[in-house]
Protein backbone atom coordinates (compact mmCIF):
# COMPACT_ATOMS: atom_id res chain seq x y z
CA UNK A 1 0.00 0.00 0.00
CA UNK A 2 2.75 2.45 0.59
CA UNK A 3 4.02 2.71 -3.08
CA UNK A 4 0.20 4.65 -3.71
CA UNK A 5 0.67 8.17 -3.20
CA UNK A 6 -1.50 9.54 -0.53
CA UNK A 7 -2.38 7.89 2.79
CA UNK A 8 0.74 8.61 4.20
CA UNK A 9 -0.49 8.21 7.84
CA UNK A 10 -2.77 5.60 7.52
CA UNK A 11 -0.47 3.29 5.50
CA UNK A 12 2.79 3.95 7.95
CA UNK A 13 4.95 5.46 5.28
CA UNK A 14 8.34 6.24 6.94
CA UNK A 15 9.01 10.15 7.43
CA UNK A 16 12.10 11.84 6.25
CA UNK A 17 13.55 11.89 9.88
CA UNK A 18 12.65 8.37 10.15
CA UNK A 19 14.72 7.39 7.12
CA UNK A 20 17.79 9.53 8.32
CA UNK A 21 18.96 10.14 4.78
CA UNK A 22 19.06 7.24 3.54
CA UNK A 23 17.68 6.87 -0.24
CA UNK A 24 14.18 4.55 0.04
CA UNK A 25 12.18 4.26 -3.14
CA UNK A 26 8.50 2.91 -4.52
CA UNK A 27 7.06 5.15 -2.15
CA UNK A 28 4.20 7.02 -3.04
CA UNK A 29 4.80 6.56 -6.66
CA UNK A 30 1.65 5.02 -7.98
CA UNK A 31 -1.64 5.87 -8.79
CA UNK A 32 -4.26 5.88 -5.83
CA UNK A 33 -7.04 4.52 -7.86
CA UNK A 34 -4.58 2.04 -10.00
CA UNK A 35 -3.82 -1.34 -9.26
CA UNK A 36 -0.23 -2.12 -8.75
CA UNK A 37 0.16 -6.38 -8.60
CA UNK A 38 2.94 -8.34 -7.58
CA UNK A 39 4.16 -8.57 -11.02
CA UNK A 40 4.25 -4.38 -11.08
CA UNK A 41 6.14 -4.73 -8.25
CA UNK A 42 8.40 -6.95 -9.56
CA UNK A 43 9.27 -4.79 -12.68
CA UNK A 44 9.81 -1.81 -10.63
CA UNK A 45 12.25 -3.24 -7.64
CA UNK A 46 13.99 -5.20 -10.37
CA UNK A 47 14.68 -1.78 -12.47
CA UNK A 48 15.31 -0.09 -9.22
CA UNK A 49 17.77 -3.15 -7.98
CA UNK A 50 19.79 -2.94 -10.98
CA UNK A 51 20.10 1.07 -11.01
CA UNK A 52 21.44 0.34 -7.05
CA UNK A 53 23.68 -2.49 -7.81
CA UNK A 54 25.36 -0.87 -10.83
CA UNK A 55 26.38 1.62 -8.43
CA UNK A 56 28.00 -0.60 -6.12
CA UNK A 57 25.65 -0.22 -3.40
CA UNK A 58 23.90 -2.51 -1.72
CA UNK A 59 19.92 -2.91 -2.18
CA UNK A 60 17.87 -3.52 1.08
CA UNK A 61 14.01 -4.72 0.14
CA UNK A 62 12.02 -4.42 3.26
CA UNK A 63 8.36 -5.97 3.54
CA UNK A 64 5.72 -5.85 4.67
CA UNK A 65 4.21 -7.64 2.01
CA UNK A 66 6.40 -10.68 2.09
CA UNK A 67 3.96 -12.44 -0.86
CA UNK A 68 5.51 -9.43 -3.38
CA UNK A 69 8.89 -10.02 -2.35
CA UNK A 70 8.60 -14.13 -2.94
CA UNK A 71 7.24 -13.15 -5.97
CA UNK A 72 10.51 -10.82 -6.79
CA UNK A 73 12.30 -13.67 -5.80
CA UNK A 74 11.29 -17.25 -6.47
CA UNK A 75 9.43 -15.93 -9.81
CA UNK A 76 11.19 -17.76 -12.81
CA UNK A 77 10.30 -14.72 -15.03
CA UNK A 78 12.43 -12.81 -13.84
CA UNK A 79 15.52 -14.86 -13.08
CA UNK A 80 16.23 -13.34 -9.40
CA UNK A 81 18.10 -16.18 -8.15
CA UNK A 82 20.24 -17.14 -11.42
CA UNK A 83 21.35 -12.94 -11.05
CA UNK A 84 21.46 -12.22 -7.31
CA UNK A 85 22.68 -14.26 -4.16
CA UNK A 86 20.25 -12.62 -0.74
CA UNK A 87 20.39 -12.97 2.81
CA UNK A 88 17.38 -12.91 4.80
CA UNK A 89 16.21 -11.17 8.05
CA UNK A 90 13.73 -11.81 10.16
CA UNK A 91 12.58 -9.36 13.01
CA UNK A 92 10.44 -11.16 14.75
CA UNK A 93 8.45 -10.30 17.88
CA UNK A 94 6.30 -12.17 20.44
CA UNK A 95 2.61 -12.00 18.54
CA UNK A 96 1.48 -11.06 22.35
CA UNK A 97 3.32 -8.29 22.60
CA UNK A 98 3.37 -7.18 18.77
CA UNK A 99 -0.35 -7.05 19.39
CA UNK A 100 0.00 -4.59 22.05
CA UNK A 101 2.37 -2.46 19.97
CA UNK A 102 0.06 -2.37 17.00
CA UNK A 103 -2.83 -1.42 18.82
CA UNK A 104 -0.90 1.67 20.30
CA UNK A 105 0.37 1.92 16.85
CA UNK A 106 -3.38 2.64 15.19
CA UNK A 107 -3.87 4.94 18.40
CA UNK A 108 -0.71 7.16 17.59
CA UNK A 109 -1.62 7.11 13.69
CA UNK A 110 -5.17 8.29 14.78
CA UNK A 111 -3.78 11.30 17.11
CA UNK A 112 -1.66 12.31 14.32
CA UNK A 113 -4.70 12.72 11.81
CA UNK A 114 -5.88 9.29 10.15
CA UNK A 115 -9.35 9.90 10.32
CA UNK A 116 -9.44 13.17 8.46
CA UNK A 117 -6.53 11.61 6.18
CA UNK A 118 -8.95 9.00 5.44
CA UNK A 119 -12.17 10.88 5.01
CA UNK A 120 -10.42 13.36 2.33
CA UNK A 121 -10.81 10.61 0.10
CA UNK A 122 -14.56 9.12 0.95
CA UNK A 123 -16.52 8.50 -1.58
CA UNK A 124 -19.60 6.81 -1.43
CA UNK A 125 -19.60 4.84 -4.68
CA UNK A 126 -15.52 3.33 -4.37
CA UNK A 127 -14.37 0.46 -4.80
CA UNK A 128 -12.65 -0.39 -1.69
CA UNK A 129 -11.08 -3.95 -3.84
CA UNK A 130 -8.78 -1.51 -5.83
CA UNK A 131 -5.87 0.76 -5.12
CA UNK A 132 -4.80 2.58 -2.19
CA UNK A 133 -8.73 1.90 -0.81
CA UNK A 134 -7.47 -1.69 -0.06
CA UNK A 135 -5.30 -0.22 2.97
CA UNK A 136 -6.41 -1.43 6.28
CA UNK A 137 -8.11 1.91 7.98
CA UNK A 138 -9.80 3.13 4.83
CA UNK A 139 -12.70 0.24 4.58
CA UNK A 140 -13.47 -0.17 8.29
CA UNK A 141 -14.43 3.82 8.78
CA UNK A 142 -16.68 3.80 5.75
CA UNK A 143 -19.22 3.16 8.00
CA UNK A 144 -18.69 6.09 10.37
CA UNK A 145 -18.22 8.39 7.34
CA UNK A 146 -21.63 7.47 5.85
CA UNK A 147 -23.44 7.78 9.31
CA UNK A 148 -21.94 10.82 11.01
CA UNK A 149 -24.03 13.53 9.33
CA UNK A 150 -27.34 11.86 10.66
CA UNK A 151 -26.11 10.97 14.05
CA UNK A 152 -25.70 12.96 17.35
CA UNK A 153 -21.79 13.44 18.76
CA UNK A 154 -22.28 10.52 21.18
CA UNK A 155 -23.29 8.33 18.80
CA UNK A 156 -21.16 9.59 16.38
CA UNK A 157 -18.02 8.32 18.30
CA UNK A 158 -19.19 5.39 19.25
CA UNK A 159 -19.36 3.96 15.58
CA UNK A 160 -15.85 5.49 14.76
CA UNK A 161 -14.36 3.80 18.33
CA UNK A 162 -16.21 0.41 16.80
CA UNK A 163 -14.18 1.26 13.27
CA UNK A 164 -11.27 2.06 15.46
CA UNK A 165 -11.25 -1.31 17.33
CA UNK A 166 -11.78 -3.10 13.70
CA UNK A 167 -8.28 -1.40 12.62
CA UNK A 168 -6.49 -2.71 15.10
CA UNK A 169 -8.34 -6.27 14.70
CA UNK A 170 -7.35 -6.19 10.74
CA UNK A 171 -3.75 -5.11 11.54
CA UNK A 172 -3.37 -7.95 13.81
CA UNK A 173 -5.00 -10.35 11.75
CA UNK A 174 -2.16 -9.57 9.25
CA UNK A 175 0.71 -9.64 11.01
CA UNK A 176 -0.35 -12.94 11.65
CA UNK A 177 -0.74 -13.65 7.65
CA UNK A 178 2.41 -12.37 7.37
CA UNK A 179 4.29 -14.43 10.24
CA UNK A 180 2.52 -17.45 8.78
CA UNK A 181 3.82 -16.86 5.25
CA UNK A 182 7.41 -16.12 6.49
CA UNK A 183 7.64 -19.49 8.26
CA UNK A 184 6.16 -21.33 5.18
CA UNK A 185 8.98 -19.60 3.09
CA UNK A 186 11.44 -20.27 5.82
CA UNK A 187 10.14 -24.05 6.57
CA UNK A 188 8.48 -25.47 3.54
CA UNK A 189 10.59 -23.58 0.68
CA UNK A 190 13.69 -23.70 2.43
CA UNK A 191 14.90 -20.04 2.73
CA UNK A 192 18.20 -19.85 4.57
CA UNK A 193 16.26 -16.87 6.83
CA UNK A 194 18.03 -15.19 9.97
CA UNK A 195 15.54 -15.03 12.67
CA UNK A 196 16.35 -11.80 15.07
CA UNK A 197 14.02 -11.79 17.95
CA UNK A 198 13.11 -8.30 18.91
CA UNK A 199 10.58 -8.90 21.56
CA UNK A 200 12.42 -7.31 24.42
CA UNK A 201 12.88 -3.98 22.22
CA UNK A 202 9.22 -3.94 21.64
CA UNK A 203 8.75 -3.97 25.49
CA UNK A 204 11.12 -1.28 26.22
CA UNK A 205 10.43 0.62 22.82
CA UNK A 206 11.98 4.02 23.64
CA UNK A 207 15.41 1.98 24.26
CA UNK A 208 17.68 3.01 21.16
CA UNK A 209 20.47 1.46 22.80
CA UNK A 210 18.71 -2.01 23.30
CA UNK A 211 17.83 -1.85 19.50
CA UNK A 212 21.21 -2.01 18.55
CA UNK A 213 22.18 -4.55 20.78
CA UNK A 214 19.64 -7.23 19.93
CA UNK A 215 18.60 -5.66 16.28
CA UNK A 216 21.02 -3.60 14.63
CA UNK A 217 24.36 -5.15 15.67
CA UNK A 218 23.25 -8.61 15.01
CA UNK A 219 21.79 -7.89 11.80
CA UNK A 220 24.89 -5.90 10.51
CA UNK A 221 26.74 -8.91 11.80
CA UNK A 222 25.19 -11.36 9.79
CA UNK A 223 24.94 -9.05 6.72
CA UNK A 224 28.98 -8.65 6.93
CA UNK A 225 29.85 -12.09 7.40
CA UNK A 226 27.37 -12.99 3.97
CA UNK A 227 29.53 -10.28 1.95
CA UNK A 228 32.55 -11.57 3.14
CA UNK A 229 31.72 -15.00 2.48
CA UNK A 230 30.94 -14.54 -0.86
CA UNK A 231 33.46 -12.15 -2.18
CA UNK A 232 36.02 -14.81 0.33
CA UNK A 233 35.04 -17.92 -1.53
CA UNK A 234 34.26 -16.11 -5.18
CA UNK A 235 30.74 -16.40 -6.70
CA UNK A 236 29.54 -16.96 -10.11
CA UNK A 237 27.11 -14.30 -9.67
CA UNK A 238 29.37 -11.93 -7.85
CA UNK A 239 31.54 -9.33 -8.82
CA UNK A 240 33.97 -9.78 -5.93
CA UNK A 241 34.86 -6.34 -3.94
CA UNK A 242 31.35 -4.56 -5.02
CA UNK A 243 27.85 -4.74 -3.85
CA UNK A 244 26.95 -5.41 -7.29
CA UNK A 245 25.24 -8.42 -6.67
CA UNK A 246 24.52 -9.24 -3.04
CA UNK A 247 20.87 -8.47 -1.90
CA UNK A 248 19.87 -8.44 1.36
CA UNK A 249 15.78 -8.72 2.19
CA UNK A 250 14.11 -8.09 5.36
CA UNK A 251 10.91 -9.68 6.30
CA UNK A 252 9.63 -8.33 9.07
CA UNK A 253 6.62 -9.51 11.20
């Protein structure tokens, strides 16, 4: 959902402070109304792969929607794994407590203005099966859109706390999906995938410090010691000494 422009609070899309200057792309590129499949998806990363690669930089492909980036991957069409070798990482957290983070998560997007992000784009006669409508927070307040006009203020926000509630039950629900799908890649298709448990972060979340010790050092670890080993032993699909051809995804729960 984030590579439709608009939405940018109700689909999470990372702020420029957030991304500290480093380049991210497919966001907010596409059409609202359009559709943009996994197939779309895979043209564009490929094209955008390639222009980071030739560079000698290394390409990071972060999901979120870890069905688009098997499709970039294991799809024959496009050759992935006969071009690039990838190391996987998982950051994972306790479903328990990654359900009390995302529930505080769809509080904090609605203090910062989801509601009236959302309701700039109502329209009574969309299609909520196409485009940027498909995001989780634009369906569940259609409801509370079409009834606030004709009801009083109490009532009024009790049908958007009801749509509220339903948010946070939908985001759950697919980080679930999403979990599910990374062990089937990880268990049943064999991905060599690096599981980093981030659970105690997520319980302390305003510890920077404990993010790099269980997160961001481990991670960069295990990212080094894949370089290395390919540009050490000498791979048919690497140029040794560059990034050119080393991809590293993160799947993240």
């Amino acid at each position: 959902m984030q590579v439709y422009k608009g939405l940018e609070v109700t689909t999470n899309k990372i702020t420029e402070e957030e991304s500290s200057g480093v380049p991210h792309h497919l966001l907010g590129v596409v059409n609202p109304n359009a559709d943009f499949t996994a197939k779309d998806f895979c043209n564009m990363a490929s094209l955008t792969i390639e222009s980071i690669s030739i560079r000698g930089l290394l390409p990071i492909i972060v999901g979120g929607s870890n069905s688009y980036i098997e499709a970039l991957v294991d799809d024959p069409e496009f050759k992935f794994r006969s071009r690039y070798d990838c190391c996987f990482l998982w950051v994972d957290v306790s479903m328990l407590v990654l359900k009390e983070f995302l529930y505080k998560r769809v509080d904090e997007m609605v203090n910062k203005g989801m509601v009236d992000e959302v309701r700039n784009i109502f329209d009574p006669n969309a299609d909520y099966s196409r485009g940027i409508r498909k995001s989780i927070g634009v369906p569940e307040l259609d409801k509370h859109f079409r009834s606030e006009l004709f009801l009083d203020e109490e009532e009024s926000a009790r049908v958007l706390q009801e749509a509220i509630r339903e948010i946070k039950s939908n985001n759950y629900k697919l980080a679930l999906r999403q979990v599910e799908k990374i062990r089937r890649l990880k268990n049943v298709k064999g991905w060599n995938i690096h599981r980093i448990d981030a659970t105690e972060f997520f319980r302390n979340k305003d510890d920077d410090e404990m993010w790099k010790t269980l997160v961001g050092r481990p991670s960069i670890a295990i990212v080094r010691r894949f370089l290395y080993s390919l540009t050490a032993t000498g791979s048919s699909s690497v140029s040794a000494g560059t990034a050119k051809d080393y991809i590293a995804q993160c799947l993240v729960s």
